[in-house]
Protein backbone atom coordinates (compact mmCIF):
# COMPACT_ATOMS: atom_id res chain seq x y z
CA UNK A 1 2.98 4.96 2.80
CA UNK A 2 2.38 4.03 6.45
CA UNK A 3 -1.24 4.44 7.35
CA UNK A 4 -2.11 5.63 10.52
CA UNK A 5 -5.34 3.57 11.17
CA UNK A 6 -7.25 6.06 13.50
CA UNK A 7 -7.69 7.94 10.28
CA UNK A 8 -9.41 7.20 6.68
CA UNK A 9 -7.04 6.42 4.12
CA UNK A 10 -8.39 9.18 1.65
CA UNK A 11 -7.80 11.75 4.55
CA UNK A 12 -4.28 10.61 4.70
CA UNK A 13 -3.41 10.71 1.16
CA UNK A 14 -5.11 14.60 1.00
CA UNK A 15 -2.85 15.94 3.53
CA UNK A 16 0.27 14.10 1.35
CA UNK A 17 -0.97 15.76 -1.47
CA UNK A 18 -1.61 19.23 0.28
CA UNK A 19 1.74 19.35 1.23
CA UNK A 20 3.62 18.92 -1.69
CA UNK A 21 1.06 21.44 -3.08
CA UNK A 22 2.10 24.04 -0.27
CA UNK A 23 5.51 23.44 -0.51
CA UNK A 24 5.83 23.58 -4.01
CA UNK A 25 6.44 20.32 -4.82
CA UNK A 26 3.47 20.35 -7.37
CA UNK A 27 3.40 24.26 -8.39
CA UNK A 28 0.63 26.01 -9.76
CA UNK A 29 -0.89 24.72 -12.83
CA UNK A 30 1.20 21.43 -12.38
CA UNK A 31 -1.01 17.92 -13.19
CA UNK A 32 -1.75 15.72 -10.67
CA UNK A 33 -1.69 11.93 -11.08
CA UNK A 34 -4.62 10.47 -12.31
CA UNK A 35 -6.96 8.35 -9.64
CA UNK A 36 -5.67 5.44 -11.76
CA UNK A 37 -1.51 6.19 -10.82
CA UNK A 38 -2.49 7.86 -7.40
CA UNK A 39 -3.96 4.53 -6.69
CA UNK A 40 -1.12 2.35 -7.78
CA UNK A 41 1.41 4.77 -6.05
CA UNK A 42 -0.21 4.82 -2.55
CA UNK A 43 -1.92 1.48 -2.53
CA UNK A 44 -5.05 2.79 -2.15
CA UNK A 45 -8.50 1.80 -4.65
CA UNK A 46 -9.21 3.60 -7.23
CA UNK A 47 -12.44 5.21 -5.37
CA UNK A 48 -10.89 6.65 -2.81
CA UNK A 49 -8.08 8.00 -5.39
CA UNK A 50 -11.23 10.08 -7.04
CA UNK A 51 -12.72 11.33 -3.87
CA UNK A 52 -9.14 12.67 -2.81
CA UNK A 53 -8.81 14.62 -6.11
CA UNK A 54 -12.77 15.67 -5.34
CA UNK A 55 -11.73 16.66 -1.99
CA UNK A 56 -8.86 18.89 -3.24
CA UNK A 57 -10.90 20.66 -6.39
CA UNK A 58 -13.73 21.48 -3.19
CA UNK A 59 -10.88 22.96 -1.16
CA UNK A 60 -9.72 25.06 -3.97
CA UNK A 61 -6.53 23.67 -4.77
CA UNK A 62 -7.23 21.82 -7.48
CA UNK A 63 -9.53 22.52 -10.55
CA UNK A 64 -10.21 19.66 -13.34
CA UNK A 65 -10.21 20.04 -17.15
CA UNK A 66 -12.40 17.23 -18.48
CA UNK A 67 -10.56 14.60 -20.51
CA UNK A 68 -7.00 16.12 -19.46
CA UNK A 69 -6.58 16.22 -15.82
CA UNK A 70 -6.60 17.76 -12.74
CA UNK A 71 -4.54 20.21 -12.01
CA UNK A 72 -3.30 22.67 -9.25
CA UNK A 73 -4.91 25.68 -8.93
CA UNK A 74 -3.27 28.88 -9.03
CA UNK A 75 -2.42 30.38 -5.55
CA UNK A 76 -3.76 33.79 -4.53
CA UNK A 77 -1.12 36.31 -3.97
CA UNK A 78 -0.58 36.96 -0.10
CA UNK A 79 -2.24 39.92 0.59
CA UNK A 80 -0.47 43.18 0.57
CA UNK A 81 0.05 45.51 3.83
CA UNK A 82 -0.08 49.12 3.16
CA UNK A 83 3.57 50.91 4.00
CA UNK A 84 3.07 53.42 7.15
């Protein structure tokens, strides 16, 4: 990953993460690597692997099952518009 230093690391790796969660890349209910293999695979410490994964459970796309994982939460359905 090329970090852009202007902005913190864990920032970086969020919007990575946010948009492979918006396009689908990681679908509903799909794990997300642990802080341990998000850390390896972005070069990044271990800490600031958890407070990415914290950062994405507060904004709703993520929810954790303790001792399994964190995982993607399930996207609410676009809202409908009534036919005229």
């Amino acid at each position: 990953m090329e970090w852009q230093p202007e902005i913190p690391r864990w920032r970086q790796v969020y919007a990575v993460l946010e948009e492979r969660i918006d396009s689908g890349t990681y679908e509903p209910g799909a794990r997300l690597p642990s802080a341990l293999d998000l850390a390896a695979e972005v070069g990044i410490s271990p800490v600031t692997a958890r407070r990415v994964l914290q950062e994405l459970r507060s904004a709703g796309l993520a929810y954790m099952e303790p001792g399994i994982g964190t995982f993607v939460s399930r996207l609410p359905e676009p809202p409908v518009t009534p036919s005229p």
